[in-house]
PDB file of N, CA and C in Angstrom:
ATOM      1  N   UNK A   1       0.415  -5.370  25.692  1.00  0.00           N
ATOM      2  CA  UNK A   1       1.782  -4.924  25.622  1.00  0.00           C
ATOM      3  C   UNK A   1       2.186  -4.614  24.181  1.00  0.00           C
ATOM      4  N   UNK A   2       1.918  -5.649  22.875  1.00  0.00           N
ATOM      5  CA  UNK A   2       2.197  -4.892  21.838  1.00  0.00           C
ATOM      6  C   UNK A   2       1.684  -3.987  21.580  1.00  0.00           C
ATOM      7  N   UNK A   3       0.413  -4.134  21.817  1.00  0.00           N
ATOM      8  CA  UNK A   3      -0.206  -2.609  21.124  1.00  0.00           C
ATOM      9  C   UNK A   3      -0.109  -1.825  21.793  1.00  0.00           C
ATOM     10  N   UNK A   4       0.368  -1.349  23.126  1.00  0.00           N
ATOM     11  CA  UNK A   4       1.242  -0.428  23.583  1.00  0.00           C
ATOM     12  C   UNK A   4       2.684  -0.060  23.404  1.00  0.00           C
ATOM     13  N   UNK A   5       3.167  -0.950  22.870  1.00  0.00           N
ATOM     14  CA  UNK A   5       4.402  -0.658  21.911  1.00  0.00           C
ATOM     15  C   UNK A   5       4.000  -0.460  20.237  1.00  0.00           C
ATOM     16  N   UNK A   6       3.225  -0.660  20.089  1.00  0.00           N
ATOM     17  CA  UNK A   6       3.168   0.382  18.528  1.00  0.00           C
ATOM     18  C   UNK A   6       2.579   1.333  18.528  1.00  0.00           C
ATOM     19  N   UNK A   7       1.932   1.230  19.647  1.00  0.00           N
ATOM     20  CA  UNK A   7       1.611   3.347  19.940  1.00  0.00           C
ATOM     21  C   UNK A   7       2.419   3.608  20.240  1.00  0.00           C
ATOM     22  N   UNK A   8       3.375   3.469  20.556  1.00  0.00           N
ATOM     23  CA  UNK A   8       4.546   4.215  21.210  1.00  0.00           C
ATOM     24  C   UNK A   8       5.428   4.472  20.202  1.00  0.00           C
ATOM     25  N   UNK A   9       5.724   3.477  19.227  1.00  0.00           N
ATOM     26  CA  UNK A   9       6.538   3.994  18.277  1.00  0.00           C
ATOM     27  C   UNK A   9       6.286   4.324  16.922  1.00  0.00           C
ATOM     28  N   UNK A  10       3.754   4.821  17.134  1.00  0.00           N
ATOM     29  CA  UNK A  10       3.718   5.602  16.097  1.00  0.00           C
ATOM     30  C   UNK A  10       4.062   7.187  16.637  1.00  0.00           C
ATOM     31  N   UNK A  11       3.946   7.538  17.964  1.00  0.00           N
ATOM     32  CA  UNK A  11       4.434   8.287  18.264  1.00  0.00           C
ATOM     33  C   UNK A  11       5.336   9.362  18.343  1.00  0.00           C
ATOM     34  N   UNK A  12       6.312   8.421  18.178  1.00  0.00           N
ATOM     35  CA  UNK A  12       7.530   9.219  17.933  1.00  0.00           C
ATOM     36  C   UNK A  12       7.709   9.969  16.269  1.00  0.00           C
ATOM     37  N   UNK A  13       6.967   9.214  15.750  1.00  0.00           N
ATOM     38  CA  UNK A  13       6.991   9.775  14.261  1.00  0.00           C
ATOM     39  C   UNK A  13       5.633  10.495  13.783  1.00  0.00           C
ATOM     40  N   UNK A  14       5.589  11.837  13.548  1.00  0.00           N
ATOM     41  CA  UNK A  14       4.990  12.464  13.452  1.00  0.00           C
ATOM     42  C   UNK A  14       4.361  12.438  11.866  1.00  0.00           C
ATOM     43  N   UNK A  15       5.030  11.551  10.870  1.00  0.00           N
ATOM     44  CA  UNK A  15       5.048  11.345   9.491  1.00  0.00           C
ATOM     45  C   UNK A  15       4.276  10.075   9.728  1.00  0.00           C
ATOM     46  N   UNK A  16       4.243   9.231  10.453  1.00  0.00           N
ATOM     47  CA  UNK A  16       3.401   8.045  10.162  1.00  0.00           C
ATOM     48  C   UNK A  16       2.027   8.092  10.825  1.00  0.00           C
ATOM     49  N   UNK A  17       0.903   7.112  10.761  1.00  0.00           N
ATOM     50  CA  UNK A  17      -0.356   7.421  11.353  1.00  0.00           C
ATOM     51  C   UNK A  17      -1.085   5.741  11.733  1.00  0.00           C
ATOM     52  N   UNK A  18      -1.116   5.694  12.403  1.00  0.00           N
ATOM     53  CA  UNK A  18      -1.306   4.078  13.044  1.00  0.00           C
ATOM     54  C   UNK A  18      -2.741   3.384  11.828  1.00  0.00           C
ATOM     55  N   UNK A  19      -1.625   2.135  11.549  1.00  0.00           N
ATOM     56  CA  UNK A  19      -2.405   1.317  10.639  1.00  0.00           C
ATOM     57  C   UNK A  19      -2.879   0.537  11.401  1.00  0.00           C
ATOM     58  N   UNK A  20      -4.236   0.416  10.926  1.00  0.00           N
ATOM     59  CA  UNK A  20      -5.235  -1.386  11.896  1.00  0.00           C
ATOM     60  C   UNK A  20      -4.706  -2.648  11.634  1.00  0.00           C
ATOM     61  N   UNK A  21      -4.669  -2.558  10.653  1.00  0.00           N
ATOM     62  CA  UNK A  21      -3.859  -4.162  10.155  1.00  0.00           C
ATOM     63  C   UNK A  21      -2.500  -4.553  10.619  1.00  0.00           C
ATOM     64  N   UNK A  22      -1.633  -3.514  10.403  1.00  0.00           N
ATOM     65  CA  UNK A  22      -0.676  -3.626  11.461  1.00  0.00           C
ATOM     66  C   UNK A  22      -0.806  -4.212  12.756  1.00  0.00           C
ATOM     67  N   UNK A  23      -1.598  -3.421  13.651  1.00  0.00           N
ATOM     68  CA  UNK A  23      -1.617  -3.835  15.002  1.00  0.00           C
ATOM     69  C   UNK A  23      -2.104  -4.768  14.659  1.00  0.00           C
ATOM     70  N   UNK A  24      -3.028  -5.898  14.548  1.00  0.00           N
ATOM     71  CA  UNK A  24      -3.531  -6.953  13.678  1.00  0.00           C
ATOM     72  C   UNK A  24      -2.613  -7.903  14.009  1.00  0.00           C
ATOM     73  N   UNK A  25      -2.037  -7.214  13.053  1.00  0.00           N
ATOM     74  CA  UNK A  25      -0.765  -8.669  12.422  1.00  0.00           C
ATOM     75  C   UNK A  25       0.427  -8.432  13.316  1.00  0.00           C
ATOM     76  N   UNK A  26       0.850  -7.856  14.463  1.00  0.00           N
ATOM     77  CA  UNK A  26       1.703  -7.844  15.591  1.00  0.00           C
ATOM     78  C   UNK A  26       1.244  -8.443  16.462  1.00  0.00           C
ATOM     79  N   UNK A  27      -0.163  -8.128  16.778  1.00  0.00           N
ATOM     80  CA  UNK A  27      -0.515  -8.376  17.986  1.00  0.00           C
ATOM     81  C   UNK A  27      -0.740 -10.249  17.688  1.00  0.00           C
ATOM     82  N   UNK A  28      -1.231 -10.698  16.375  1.00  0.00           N
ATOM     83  CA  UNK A  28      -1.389 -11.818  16.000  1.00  0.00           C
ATOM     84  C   UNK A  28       0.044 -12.816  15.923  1.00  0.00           C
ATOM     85  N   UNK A  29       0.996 -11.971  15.994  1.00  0.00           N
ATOM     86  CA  UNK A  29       2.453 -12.771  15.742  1.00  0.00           C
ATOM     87  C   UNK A  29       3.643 -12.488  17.165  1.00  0.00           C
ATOM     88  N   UNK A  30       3.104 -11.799  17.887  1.00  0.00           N
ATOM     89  CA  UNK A  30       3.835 -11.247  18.876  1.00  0.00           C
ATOM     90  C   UNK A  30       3.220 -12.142  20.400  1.00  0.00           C
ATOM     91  N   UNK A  31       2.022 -12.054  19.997  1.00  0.00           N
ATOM     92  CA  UNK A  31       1.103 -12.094  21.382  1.00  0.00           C
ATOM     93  C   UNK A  31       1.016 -13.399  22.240  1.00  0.00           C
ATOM     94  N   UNK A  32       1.164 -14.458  21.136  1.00  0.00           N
ATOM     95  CA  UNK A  32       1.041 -16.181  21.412  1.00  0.00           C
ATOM     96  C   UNK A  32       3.001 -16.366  22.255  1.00  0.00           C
ATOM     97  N   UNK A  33       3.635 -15.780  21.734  1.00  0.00           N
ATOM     98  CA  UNK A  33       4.933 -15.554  22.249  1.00  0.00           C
ATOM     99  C   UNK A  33       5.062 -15.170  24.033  1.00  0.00           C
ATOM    100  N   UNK A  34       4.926 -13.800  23.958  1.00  0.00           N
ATOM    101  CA  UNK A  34       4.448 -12.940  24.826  1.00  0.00           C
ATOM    102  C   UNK A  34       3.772 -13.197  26.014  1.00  0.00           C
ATOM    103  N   UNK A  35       2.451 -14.160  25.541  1.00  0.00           N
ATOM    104  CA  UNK A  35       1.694 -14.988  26.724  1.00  0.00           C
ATOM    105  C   UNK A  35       2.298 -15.704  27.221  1.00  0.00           C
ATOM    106  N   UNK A  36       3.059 -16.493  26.818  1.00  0.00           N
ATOM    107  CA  UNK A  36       3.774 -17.703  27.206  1.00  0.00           C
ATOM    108  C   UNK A  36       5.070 -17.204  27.999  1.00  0.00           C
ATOM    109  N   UNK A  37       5.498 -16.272  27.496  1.00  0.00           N
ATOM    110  CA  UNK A  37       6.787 -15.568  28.785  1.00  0.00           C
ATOM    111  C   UNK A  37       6.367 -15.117  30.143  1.00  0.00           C
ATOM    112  N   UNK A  38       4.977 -14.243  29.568  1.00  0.00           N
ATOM    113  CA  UNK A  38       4.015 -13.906  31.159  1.00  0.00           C
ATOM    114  C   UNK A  38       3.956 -14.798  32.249  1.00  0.00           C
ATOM    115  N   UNK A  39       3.112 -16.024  30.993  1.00  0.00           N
ATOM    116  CA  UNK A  39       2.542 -17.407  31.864  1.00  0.00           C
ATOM    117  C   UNK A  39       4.001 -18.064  32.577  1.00  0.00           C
ATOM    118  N   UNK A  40       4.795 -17.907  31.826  1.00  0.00           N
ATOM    119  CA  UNK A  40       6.204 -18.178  32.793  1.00  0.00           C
ATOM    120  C   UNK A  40       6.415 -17.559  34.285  1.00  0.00           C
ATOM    121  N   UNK A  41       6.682 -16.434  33.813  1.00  0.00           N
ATOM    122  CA  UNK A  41       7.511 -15.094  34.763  1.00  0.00           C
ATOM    123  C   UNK A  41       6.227 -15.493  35.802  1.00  0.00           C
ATOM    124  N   UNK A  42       5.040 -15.404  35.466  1.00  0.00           N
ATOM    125  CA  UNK A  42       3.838 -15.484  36.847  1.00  0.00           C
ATOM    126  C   UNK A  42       4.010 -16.868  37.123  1.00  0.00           C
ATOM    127  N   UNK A  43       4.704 -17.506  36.968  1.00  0.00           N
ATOM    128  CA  UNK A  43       4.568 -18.967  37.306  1.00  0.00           C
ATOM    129  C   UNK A  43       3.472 -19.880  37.406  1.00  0.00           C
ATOM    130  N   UNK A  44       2.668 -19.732  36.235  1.00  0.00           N
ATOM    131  CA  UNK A  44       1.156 -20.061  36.186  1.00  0.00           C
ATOM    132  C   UNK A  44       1.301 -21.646  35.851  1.00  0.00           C
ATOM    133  N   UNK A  45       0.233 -22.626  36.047  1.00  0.00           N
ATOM    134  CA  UNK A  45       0.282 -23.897  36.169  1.00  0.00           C
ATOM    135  C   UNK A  45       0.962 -24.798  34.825  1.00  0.00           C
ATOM    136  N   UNK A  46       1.561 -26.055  35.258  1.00  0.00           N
ATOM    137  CA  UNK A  46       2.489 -25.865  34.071  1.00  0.00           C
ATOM    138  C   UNK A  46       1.130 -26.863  32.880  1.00  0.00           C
ATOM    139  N   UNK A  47       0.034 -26.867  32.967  1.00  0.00           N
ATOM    140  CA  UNK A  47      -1.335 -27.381  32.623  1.00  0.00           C
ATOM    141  C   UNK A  47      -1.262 -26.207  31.286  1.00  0.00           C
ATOM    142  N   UNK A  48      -1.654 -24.650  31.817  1.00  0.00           N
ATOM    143  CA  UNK A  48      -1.864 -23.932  31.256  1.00  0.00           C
ATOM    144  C   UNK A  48      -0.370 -23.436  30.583  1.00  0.00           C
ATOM    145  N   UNK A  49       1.233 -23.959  30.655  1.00  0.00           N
ATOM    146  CA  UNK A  49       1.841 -23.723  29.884  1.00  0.00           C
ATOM    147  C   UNK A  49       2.533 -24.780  28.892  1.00  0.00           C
ATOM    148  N   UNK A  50       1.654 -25.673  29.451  1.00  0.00           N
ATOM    149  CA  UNK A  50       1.887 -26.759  28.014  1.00  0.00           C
ATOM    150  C   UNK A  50       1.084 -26.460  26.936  1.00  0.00           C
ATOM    151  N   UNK A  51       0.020 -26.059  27.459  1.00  0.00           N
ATOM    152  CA  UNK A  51      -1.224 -25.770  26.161  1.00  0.00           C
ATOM    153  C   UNK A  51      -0.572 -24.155  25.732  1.00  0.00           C
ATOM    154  N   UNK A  52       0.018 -23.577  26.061  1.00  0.00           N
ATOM    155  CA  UNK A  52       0.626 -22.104  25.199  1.00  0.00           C
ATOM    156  C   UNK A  52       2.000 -23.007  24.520  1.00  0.00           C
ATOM    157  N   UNK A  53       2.230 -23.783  24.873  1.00  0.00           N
ATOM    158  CA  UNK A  53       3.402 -24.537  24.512  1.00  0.00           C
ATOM    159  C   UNK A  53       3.323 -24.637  23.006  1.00  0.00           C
ATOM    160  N   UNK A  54       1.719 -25.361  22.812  1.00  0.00           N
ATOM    161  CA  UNK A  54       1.357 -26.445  21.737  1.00  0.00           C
ATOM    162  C   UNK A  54       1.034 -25.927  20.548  1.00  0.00           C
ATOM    163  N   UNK A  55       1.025 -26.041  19.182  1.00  0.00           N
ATOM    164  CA  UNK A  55       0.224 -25.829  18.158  1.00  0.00           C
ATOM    165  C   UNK A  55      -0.855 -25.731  18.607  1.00  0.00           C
ATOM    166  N   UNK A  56      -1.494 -24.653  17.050  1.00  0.00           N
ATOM    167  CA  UNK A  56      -3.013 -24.049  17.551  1.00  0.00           C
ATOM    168  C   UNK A  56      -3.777 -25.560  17.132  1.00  0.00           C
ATOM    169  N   UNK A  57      -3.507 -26.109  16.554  1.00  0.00           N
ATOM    170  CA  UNK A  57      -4.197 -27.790  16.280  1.00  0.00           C
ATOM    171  C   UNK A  57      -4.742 -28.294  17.211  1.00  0.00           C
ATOM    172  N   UNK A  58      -3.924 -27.934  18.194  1.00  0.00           N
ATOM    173  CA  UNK A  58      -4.869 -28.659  19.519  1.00  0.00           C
ATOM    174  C   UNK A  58      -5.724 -28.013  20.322  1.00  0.00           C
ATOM    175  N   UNK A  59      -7.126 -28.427  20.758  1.00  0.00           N
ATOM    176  CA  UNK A  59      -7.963 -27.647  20.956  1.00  0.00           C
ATOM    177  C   UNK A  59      -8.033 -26.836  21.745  1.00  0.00           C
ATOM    178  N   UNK A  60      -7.845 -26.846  22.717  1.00  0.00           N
ATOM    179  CA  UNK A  60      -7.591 -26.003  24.001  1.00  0.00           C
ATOM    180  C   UNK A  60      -6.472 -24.931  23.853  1.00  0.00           C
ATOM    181  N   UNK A  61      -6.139 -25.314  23.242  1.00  0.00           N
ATOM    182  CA  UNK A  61      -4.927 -24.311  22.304  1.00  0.00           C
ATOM    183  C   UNK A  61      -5.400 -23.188  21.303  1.00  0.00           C
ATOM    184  N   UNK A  62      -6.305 -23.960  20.736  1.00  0.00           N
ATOM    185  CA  UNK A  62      -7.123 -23.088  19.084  1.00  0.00           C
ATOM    186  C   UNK A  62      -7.886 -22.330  19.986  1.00  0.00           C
ATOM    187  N   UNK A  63      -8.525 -23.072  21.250  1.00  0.00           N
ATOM    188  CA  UNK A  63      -9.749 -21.710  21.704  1.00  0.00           C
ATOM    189  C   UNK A  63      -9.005 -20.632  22.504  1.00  0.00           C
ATOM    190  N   UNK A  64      -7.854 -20.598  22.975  1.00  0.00           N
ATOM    191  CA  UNK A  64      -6.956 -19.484  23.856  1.00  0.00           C
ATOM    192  C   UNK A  64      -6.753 -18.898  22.537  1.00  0.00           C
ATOM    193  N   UNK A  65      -6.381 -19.025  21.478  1.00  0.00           N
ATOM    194  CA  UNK A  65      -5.747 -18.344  20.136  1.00  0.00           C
ATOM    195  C   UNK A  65      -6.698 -17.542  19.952  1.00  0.00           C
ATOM    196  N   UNK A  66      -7.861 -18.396  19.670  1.00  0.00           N
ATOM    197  CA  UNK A  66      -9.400 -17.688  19.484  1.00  0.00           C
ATOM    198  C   UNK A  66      -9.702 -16.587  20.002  1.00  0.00           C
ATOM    199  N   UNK A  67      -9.937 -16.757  21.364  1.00  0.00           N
ATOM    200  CA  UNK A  67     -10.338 -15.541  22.584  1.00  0.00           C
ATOM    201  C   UNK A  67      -9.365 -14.813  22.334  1.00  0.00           C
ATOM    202  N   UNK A  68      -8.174 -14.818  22.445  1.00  0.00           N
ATOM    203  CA  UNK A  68      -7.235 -14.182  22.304  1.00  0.00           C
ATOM    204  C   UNK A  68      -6.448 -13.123  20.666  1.00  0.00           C
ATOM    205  N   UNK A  69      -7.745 -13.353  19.846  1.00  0.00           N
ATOM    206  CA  UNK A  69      -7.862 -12.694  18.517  1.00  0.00           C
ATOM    207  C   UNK A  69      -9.136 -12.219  18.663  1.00  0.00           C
ATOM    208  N   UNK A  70     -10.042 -12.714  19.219  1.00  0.00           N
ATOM    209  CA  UNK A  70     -11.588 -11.828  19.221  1.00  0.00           C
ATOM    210  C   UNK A  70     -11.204 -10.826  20.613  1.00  0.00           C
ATOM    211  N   UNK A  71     -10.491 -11.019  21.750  1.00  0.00           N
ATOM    212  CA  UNK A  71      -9.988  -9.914  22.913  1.00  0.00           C
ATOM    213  C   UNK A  71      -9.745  -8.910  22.186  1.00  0.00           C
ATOM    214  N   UNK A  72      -8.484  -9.289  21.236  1.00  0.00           N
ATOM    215  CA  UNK A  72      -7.900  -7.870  20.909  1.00  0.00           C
ATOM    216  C   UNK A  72      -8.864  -6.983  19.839  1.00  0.00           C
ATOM    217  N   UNK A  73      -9.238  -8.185  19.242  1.00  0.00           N
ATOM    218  CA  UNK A  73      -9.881  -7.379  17.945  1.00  0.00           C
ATOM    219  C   UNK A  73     -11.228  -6.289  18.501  1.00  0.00           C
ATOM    220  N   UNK A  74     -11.705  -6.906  19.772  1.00  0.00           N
ATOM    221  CA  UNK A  74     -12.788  -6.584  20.297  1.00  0.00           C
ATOM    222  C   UNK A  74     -12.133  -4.967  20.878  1.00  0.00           C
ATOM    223  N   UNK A  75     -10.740  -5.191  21.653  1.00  0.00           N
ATOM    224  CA  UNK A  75     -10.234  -3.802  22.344  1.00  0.00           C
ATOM    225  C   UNK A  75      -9.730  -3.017  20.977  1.00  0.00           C
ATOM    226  N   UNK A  76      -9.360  -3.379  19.629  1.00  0.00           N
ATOM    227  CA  UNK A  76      -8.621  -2.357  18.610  1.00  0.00           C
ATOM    228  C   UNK A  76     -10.165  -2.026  18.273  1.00  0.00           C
ATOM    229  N   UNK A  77     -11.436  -1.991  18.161  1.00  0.00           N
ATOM    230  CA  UNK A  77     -12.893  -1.774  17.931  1.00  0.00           C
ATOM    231  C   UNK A  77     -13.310  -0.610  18.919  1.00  0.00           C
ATOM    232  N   UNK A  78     -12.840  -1.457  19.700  1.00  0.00           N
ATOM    233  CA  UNK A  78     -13.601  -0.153  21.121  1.00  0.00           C
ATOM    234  C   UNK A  78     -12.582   1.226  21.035  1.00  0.00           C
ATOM    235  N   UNK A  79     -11.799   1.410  20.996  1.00  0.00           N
ATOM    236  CA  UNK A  79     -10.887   2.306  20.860  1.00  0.00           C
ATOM    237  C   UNK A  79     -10.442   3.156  19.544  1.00  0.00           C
ATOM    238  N   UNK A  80     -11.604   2.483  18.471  1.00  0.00           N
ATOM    239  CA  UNK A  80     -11.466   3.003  17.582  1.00  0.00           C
ATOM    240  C   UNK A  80     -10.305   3.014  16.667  1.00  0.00           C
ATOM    241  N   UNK A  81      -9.412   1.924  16.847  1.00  0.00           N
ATOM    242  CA  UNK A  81      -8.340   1.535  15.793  1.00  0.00           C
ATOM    243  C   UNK A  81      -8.703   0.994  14.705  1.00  0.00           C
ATOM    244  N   UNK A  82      -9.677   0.116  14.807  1.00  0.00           N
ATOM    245  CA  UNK A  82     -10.029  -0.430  13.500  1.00  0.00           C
ATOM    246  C   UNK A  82     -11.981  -0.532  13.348  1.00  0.00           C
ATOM    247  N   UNK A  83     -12.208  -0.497  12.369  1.00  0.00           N
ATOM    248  CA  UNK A  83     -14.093  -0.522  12.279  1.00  0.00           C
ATOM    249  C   UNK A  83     -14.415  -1.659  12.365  1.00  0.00           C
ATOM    250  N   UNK A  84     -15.687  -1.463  12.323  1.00  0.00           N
ATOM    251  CA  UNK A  84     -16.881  -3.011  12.337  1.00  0.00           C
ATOM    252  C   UNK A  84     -16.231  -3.798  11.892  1.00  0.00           C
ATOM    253  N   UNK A  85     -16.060  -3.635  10.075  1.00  0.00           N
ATOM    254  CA  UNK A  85     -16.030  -4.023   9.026  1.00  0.00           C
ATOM    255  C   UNK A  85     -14.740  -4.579   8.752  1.00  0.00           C
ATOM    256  N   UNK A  86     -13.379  -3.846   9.265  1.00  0.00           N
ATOM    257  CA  UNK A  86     -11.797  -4.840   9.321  1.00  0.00           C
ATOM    258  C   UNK A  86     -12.381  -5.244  10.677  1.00  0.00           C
ATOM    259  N   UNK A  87     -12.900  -5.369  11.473  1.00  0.00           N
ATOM    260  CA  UNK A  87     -12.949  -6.728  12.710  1.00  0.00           C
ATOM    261  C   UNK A  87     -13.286  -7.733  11.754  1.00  0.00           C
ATOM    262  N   UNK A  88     -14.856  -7.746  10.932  1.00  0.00           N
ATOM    263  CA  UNK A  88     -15.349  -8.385  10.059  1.00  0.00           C
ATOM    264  C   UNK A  88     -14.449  -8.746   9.381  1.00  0.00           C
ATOM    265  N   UNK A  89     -13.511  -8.611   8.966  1.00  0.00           N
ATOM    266  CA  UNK A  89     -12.819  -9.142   7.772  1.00  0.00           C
ATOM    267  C   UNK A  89     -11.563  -9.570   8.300  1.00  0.00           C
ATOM    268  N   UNK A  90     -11.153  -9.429   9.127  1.00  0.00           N
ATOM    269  CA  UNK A  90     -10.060 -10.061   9.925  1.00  0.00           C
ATOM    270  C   UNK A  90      -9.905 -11.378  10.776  1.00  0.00           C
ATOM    271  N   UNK A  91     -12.027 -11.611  10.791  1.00  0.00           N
ATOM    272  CA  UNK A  91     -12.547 -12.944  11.428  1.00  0.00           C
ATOM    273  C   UNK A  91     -12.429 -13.575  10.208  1.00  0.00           C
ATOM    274  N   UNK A  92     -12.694 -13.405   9.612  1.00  0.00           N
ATOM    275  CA  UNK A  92     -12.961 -13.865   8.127  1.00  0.00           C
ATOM    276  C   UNK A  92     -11.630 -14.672   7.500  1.00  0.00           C
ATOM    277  N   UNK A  93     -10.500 -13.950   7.582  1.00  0.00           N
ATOM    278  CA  UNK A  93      -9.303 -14.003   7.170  1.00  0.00           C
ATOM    279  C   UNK A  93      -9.130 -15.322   8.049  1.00  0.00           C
ATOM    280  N   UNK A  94      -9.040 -15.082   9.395  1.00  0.00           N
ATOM    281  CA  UNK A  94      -8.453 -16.272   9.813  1.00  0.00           C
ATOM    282  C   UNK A  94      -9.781 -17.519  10.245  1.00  0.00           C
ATOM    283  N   UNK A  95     -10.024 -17.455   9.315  1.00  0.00           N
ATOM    284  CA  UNK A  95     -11.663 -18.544   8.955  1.00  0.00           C
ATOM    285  C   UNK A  95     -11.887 -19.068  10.196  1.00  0.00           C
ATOM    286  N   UNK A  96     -12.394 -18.441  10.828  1.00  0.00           N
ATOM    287  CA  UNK A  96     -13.308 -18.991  12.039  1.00  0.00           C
ATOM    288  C   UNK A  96     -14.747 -19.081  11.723  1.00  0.00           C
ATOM    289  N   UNK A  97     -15.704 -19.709  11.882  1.00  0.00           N
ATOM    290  CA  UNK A  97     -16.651 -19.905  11.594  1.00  0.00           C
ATOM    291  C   UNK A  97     -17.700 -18.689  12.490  1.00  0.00           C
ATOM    292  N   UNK A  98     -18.288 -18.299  11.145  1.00  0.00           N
ATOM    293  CA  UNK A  98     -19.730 -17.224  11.575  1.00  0.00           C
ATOM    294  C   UNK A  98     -20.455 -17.575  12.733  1.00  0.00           C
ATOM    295  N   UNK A  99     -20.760 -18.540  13.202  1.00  0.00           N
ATOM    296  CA  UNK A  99     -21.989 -19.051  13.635  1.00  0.00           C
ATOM    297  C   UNK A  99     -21.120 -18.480  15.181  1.00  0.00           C
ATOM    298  N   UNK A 100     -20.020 -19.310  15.586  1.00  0.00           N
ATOM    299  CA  UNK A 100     -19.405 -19.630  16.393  1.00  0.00           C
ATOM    300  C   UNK A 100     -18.811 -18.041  17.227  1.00  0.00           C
ATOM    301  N   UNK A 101     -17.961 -17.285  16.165  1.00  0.00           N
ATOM    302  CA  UNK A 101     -18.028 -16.042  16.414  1.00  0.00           C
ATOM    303  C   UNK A 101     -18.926 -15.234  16.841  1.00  0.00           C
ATOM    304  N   UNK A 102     -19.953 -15.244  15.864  1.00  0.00           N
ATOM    305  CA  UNK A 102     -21.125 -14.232  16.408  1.00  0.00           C
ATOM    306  C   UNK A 102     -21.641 -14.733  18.427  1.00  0.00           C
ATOM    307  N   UNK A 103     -21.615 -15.744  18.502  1.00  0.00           N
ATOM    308  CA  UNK A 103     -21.891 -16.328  19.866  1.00  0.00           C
ATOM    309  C   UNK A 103     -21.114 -15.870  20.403  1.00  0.00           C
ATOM    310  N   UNK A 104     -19.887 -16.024  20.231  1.00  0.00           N
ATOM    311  CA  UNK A 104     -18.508 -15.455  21.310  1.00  0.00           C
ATOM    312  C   UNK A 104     -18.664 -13.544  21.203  1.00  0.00           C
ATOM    313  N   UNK A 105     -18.755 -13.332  19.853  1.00  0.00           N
ATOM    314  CA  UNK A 105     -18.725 -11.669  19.829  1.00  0.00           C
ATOM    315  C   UNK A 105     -20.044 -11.430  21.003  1.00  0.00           C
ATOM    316  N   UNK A 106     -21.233 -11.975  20.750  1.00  0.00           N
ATOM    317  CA  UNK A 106     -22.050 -11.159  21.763  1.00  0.00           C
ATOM    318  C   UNK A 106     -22.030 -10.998  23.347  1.00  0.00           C
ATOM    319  N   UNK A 107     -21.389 -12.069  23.705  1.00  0.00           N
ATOM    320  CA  UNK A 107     -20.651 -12.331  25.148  1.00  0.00           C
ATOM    321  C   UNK A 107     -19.727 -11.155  25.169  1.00  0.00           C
ATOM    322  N   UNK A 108     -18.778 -11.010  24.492  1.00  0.00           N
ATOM    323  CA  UNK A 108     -17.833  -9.895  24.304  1.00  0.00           C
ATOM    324  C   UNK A 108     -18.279  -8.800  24.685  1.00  0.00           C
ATOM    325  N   UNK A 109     -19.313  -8.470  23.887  1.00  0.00           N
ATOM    326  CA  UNK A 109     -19.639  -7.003  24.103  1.00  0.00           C
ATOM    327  C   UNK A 109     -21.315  -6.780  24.901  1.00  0.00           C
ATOM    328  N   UNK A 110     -21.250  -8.226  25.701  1.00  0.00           N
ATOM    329  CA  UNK A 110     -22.656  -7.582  26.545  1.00  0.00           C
ATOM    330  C   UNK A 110     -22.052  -6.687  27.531  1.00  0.00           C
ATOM    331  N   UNK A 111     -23.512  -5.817  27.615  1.00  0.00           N
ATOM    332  CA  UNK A 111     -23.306  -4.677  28.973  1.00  0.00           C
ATOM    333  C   UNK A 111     -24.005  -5.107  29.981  1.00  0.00           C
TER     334      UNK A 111
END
């Protein structure tokens, strides 16, 4: 949903040209919000909306955050919003560990 709302309103402006980091940093500040209104409105178990509830501190919490930054980063990649190299550096940024990533990235993108 955000990143269908910032295509939409690079859209309208014919002077601007969609930044990666942007969507990035929306989808990273918008999205943990967002889930948690979904997980509402669908009336999903209140198990799974205590843990959207919680700080990323808690674990089950940090790994939905997780998946949920390697998802997108994985769909702004495929679509050609952002390269290898800002995925690379955007894992980086929010220090997740190499080892751990690379395991989750290859699940991601098996065919």
């Amino acid at each position: 949903m955000v990143y269908g709302a910032a295509l939409d309103g690079y859209s309208r402006s014919l002077k601007l040209s969609p930044n990666p980091a942007l969507f990035v940093e929306l989808i990273e500040t918008l999205a943990p919000r967002m889930s948690l209104r979904i997980a509402r409105d669908w009336q999903t178990s209140p198990r799974l909306l205590s843990v959207l509830e919680r700080s990323g501190e808690e674990k089950l919490a940090t790994a939905l955050h997780v998946g949920e930054l390697l998802g997108t980063l994985s769909f702004l990649e495929s679509q050609t919003v952002i390269s290898r190299q800002e995925r690379l550096d955007s894992v980086k940024i929010a220090g997740l560990p190499a080892d751990i990533v690379d395991d989750i990235w290859a699940r991601l993108t098996a065919v």
